[in-house]
N, C-alpha and C. Protein backbone atom coordinates (compact mmCIF):
# COMPACT_ATOMS: atom_id res chain seq x y z
N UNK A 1 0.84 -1.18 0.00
CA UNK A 1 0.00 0.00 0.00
C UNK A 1 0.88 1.24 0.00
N UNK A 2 0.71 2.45 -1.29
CA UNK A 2 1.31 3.18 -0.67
C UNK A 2 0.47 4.37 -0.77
N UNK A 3 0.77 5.31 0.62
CA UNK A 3 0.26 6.03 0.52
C UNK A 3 0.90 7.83 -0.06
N UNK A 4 0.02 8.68 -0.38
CA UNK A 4 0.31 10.08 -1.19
C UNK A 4 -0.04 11.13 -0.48
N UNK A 5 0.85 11.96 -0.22
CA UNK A 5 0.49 13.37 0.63
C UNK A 5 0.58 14.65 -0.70
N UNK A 6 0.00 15.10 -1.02
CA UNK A 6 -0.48 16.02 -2.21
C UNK A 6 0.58 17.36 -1.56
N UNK A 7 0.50 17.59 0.15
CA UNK A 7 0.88 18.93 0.53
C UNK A 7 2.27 18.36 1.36
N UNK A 8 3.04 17.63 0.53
CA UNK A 8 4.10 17.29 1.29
C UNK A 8 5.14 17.70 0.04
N UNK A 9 6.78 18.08 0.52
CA UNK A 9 7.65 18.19 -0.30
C UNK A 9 8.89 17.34 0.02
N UNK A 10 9.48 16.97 -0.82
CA UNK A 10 10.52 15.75 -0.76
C UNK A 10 11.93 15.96 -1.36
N UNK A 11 12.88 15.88 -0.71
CA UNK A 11 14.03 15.98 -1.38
C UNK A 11 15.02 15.38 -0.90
N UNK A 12 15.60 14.74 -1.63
CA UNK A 12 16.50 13.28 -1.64
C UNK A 12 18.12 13.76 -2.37
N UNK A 13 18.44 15.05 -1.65
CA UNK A 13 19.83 14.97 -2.76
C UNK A 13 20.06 16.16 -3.80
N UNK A 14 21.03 16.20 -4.11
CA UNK A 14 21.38 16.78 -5.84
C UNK A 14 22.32 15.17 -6.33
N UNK A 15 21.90 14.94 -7.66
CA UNK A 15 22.63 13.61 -7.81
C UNK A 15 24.26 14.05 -7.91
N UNK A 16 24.96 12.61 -7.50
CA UNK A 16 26.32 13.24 -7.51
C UNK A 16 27.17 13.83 -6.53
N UNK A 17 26.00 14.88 -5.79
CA UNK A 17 26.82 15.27 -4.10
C UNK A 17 26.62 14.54 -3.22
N UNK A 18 28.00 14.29 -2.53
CA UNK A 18 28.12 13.90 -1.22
C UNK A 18 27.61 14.11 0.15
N UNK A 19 27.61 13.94 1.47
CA UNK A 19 27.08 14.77 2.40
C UNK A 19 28.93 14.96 3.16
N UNK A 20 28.92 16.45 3.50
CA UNK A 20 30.20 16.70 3.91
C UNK A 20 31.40 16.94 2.87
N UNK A 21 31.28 16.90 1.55
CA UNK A 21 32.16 16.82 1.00
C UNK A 21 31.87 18.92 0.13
N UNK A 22 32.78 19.30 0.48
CA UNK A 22 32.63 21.12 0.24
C UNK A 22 33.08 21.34 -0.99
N UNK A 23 33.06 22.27 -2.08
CA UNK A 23 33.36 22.23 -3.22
C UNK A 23 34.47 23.32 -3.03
N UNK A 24 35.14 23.72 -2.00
CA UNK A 24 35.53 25.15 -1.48
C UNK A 24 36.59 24.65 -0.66
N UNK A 25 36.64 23.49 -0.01
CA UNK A 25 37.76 23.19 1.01
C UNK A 25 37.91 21.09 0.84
N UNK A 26 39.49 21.01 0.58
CA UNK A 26 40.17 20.35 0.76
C UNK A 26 39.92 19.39 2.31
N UNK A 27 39.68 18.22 1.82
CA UNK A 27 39.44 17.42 2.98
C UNK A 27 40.35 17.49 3.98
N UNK A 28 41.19 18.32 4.35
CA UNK A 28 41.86 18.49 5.86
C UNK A 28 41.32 19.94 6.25
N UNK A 29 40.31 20.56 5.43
CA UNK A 29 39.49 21.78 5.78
C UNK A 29 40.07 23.45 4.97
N UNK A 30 41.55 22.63 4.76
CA UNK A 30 42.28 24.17 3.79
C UNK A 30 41.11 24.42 2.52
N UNK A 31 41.62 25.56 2.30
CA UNK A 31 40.90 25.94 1.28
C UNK A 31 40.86 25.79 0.10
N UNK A 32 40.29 25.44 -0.70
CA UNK A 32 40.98 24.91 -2.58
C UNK A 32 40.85 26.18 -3.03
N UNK A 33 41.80 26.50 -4.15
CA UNK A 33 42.12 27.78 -4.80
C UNK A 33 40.52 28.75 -5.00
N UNK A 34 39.56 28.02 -5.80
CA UNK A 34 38.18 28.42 -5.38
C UNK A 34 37.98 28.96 -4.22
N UNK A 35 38.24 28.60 -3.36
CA UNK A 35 37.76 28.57 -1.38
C UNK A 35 38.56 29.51 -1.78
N UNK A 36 39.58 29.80 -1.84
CA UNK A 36 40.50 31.24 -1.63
C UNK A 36 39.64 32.75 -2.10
N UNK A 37 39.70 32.04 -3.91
CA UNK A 37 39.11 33.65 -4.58
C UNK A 37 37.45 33.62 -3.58
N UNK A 38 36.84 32.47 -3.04
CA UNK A 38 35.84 32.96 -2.46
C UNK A 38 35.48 33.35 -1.45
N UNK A 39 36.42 33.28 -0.39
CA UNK A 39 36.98 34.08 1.10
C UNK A 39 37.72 34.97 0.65
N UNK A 40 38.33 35.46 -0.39
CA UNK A 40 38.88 36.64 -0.68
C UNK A 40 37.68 37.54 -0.77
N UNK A 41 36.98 37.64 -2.03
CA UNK A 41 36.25 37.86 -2.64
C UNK A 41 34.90 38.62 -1.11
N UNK A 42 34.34 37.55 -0.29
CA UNK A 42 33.46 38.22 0.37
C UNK A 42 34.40 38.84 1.51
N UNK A 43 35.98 38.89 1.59
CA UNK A 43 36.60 39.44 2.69
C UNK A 43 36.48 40.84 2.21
N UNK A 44 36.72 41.14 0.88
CA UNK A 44 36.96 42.58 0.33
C UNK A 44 35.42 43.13 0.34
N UNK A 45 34.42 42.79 0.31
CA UNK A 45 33.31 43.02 0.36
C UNK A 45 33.03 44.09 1.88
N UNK A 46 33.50 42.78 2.79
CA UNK A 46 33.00 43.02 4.14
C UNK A 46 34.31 44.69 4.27
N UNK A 47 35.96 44.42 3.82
CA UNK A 47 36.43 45.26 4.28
C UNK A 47 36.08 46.69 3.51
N UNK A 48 35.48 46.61 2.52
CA UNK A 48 34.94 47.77 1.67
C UNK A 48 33.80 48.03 2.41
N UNK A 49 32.99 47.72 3.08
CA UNK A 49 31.87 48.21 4.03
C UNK A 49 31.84 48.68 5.55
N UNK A 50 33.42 48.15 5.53
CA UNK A 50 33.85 48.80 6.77
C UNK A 50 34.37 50.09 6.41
N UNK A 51 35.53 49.88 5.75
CA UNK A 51 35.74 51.60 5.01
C UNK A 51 34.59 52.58 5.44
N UNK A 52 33.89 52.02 4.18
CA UNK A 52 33.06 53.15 3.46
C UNK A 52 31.73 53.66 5.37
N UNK A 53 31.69 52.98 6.01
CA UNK A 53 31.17 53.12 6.77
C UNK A 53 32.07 54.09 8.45
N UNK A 54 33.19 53.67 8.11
CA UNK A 54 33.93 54.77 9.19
C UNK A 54 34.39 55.79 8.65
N UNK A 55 34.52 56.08 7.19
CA UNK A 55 35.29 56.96 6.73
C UNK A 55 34.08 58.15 6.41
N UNK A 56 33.78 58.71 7.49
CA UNK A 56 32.56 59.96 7.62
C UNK A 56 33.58 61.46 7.74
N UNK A 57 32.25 62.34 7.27
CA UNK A 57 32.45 63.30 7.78
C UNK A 57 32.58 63.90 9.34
N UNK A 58 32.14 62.84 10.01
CA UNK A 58 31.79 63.12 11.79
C UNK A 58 33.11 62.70 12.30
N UNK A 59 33.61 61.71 11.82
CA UNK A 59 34.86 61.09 11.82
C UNK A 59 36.05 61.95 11.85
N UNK A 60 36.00 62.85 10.23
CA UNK A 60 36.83 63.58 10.06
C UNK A 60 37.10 64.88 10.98
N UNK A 61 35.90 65.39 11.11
CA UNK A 61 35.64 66.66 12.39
C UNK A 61 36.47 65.74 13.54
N UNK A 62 36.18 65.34 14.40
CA UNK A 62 36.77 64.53 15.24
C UNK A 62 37.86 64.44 15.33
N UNK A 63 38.57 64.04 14.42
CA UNK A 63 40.14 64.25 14.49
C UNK A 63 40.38 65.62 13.97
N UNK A 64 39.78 66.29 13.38
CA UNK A 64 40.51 67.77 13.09
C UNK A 64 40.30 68.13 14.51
N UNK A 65 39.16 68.19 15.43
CA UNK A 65 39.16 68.90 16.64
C UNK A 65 40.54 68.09 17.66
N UNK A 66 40.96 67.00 17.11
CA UNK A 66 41.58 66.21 18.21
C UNK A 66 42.92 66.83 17.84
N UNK A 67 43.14 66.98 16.09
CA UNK A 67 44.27 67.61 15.88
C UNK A 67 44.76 68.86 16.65
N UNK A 68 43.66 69.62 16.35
CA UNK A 68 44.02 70.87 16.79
C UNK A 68 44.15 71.36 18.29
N UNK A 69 43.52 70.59 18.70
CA UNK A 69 43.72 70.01 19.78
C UNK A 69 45.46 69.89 20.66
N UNK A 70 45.45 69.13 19.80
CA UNK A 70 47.14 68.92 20.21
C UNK A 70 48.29 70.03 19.54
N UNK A 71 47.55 70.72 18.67
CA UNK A 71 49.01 71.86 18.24
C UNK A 71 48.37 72.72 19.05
N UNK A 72 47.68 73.14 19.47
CA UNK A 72 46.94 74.13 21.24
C UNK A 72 47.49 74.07 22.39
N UNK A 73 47.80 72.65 22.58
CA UNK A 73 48.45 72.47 23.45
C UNK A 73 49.86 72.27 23.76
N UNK A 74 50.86 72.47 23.08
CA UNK A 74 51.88 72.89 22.94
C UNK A 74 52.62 72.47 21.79
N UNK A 75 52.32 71.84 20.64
CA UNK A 75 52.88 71.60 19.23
C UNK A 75 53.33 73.14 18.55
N UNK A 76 52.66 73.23 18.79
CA UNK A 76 52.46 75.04 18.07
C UNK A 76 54.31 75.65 18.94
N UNK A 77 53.48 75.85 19.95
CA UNK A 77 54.69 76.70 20.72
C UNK A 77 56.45 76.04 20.55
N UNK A 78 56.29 74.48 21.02
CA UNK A 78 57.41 74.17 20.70
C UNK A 78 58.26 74.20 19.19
N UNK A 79 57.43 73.87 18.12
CA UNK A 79 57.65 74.38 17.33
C UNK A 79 58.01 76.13 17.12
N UNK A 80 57.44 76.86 17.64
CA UNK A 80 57.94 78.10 17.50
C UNK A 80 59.09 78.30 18.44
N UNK A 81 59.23 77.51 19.22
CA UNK A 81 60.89 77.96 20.12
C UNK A 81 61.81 77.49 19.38
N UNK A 82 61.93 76.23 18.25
CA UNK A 82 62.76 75.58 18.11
C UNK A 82 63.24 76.68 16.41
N UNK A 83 61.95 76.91 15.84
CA UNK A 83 62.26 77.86 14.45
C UNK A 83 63.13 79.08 15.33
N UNK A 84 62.89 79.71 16.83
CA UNK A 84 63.74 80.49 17.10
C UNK A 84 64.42 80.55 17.36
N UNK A 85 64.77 79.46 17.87
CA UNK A 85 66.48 78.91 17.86
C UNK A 85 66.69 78.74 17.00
N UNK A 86 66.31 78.52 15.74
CA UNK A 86 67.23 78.23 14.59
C UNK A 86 67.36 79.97 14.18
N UNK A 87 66.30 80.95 13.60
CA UNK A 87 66.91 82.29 13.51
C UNK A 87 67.76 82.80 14.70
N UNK A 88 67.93 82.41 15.52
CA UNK A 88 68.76 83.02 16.55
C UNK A 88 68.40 84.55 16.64
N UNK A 89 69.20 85.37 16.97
CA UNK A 89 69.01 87.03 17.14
C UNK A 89 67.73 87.73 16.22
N UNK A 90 67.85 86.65 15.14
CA UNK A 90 66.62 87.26 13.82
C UNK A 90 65.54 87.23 14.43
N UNK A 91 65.12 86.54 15.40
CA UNK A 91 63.72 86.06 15.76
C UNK A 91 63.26 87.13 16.35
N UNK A 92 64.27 88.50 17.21
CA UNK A 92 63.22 89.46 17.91
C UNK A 92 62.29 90.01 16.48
N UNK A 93 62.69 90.62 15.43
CA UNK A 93 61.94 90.69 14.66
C UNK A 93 61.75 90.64 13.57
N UNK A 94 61.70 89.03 13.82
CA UNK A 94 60.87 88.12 12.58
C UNK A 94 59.69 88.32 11.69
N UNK A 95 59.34 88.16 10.61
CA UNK A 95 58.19 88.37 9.97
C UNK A 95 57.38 87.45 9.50
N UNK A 96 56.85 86.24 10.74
CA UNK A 96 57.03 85.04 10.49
C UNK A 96 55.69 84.55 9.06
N UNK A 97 54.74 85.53 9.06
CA UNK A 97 53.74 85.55 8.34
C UNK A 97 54.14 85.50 6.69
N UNK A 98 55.39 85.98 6.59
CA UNK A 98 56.06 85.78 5.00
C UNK A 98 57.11 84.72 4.89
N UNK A 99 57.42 84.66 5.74
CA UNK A 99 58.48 83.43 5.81
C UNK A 99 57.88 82.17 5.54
N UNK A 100 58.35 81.42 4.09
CA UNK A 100 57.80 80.39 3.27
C UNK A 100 58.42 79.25 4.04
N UNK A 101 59.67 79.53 4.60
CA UNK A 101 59.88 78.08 5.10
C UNK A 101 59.49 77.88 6.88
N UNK A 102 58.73 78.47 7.27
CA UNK A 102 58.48 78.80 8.84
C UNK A 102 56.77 78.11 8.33
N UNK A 103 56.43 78.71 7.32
CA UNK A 103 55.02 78.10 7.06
C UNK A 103 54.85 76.97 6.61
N UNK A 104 55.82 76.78 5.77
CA UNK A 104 55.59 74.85 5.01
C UNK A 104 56.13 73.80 6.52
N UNK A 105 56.86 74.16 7.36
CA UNK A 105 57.17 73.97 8.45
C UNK A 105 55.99 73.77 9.24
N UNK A 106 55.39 74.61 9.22
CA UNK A 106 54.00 74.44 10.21
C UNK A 106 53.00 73.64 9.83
N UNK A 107 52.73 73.74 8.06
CA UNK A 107 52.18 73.21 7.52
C UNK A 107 52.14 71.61 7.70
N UNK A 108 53.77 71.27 7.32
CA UNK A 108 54.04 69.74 7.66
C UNK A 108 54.01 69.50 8.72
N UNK A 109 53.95 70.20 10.17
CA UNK A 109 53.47 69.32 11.34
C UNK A 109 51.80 69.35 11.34
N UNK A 110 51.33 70.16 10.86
CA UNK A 110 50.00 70.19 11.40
C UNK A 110 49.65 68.85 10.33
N UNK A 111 49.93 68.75 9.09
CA UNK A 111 49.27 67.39 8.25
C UNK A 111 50.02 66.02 9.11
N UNK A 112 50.94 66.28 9.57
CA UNK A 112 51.40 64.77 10.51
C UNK A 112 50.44 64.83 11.31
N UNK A 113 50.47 65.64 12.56
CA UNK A 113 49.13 65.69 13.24
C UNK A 113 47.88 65.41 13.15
N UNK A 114 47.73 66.04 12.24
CA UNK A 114 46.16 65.24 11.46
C UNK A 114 45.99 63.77 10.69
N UNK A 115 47.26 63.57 10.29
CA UNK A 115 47.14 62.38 9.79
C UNK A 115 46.96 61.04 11.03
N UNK A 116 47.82 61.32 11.76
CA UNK A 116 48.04 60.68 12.87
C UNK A 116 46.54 60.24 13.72
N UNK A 117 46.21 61.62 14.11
CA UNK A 117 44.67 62.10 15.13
C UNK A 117 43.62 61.66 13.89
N UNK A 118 43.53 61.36 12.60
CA UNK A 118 42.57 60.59 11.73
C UNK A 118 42.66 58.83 11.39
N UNK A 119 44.21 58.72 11.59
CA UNK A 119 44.37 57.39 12.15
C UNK A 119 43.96 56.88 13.06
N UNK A 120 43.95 57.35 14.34
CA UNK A 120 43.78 57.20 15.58
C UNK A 120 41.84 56.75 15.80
N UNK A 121 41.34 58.37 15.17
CA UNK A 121 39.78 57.63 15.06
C UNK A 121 39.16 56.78 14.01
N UNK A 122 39.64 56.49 12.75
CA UNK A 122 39.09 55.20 12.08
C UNK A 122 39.68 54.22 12.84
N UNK A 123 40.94 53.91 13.49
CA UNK A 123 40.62 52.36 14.73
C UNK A 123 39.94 52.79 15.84
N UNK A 124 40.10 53.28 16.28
CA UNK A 124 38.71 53.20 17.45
C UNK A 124 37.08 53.08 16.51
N UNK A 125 36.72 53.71 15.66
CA UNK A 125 35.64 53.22 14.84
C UNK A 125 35.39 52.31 14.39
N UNK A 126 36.25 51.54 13.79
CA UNK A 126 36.75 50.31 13.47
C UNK A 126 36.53 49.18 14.70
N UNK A 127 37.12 49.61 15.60
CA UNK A 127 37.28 48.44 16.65
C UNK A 127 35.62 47.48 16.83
N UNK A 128 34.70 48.14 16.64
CA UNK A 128 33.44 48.06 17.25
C UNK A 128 32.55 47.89 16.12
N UNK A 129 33.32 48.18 14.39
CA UNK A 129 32.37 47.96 13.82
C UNK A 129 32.23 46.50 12.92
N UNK A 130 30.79 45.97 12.60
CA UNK A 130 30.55 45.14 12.04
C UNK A 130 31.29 44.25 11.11
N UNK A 131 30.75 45.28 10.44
CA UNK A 131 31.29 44.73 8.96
C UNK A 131 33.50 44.25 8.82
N UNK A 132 34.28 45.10 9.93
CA UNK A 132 35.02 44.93 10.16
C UNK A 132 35.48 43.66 10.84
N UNK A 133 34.41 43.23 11.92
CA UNK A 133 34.63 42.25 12.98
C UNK A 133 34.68 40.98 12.55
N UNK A 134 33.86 41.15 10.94
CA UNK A 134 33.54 40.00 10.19
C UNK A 134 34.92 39.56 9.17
N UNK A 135 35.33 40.87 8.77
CA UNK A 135 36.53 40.39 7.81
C UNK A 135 37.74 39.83 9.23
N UNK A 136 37.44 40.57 9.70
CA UNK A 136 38.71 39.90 11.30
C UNK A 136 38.37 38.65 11.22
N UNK A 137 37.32 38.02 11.54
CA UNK A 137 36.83 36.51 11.82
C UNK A 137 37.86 35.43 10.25
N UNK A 138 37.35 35.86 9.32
CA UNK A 138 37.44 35.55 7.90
C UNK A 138 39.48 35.43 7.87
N UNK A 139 40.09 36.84 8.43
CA UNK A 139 41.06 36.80 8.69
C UNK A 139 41.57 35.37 9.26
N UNK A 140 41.39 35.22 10.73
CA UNK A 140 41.92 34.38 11.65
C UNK A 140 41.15 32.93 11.41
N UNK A 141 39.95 32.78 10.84
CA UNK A 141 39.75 31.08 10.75
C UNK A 141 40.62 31.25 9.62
N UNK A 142 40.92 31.69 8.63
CA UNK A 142 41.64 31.18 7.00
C UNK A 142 43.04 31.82 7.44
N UNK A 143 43.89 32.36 8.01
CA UNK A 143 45.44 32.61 8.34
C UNK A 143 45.27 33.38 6.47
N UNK A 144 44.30 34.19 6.28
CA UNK A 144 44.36 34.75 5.08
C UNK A 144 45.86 35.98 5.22
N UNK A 145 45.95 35.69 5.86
CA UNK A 145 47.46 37.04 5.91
C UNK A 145 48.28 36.08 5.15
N UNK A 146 48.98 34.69 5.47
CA UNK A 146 49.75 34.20 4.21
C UNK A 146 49.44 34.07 2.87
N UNK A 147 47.92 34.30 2.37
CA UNK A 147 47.79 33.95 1.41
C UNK A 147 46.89 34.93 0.64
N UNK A 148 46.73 35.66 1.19
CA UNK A 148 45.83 37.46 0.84
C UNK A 148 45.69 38.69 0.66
N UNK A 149 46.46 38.99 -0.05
CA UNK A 149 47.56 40.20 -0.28
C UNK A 149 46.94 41.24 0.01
N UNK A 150 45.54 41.63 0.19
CA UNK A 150 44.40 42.90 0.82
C UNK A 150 44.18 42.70 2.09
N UNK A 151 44.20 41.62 2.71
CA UNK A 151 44.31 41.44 4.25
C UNK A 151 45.67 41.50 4.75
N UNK A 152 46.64 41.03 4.02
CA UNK A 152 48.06 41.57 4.70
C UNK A 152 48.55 42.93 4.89
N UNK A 153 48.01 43.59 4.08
CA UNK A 153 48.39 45.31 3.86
C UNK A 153 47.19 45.67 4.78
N UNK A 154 45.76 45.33 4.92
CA UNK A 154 44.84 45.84 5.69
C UNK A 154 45.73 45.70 7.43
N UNK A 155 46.27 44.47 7.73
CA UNK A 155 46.70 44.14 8.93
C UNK A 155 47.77 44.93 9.09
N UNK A 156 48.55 45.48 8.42
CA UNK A 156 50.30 46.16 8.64
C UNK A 156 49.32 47.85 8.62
N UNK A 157 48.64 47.64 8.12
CA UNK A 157 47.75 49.42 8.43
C UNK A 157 46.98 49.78 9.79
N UNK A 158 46.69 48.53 10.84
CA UNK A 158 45.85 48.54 11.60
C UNK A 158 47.04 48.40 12.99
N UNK A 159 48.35 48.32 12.77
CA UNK A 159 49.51 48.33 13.56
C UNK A 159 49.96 49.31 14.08
């Protein structure tokens, strides 16, 4: 006797596949070249959504206030004792407002500064965000740093 369920669904398989056997990883669990471009592939995904998601304008304010911040608090000044030690006697009266190399001088600490104080808040933004936590994971189960040339440079940037 057999019997028929009209509102039942059945599935027995794809012919050909195994159970346990991955089309992506090598039976000791490494990855087959496939498994690579395809943990590559959604790693750059996830790290392109981390980017694009810390790299704000709120972000940027943040470290300009953090920058400035720190040439306020004595970047500025030490820098100006040390340009006056270098004019020596010139410095009582200096004209420091025309002086091209007193300004590209200032210039290049304040962009270190900022570069630095904008470094500083995309990892702390970073630390906490998603889409980041995920390429980390992706990182450390696959040791993708030996074999992932966008996660090795992502990791030597996050140092």
């Amino acid at each position: 006797m057999t019997l028929m369920y009209e509102d039942s669904l059945y599935h027995h398989g794809i012919l050909g596949q195994k159970w346990g056997v991955r089309r992506f990883q090598n039976p000791d669990g490494s990855l087959t070249e496939k498994g690579k471009q395809r943990i590559s592939k959604k790693y750059k995904t996830y790290a392109t959504l981390a980017s694009e998601s810390v790299h704000t304008t709120e972000n940027y304010v943040k470290a300009y206030n953090r920058a400035a911040e720190k040439m306020n608090n004595g970047l500025t000044d030490k820098y100006n004792e040390d340009y006056d030690k270098k004019l020596g006697k010139k410095a009582k009266d200096h004209d420091y407002s025309s002086d091209k190399e007193y300004n590209e001088g200032m210039e290049k600490l304040w962009n270190k500064v900022m570069s630095e104080s904008y470094d500083e808040v995309i990892k702390e933004a970073l630390s906490d965000n998603l889409f980041y936590l995920k390429s980390k994971q992706l990182v450390e189960k696959y040791s993708m740093t030996t074999w992932d040339e966008l996660a090795r440079e992502n990791e030597k940037g996050m140092k």
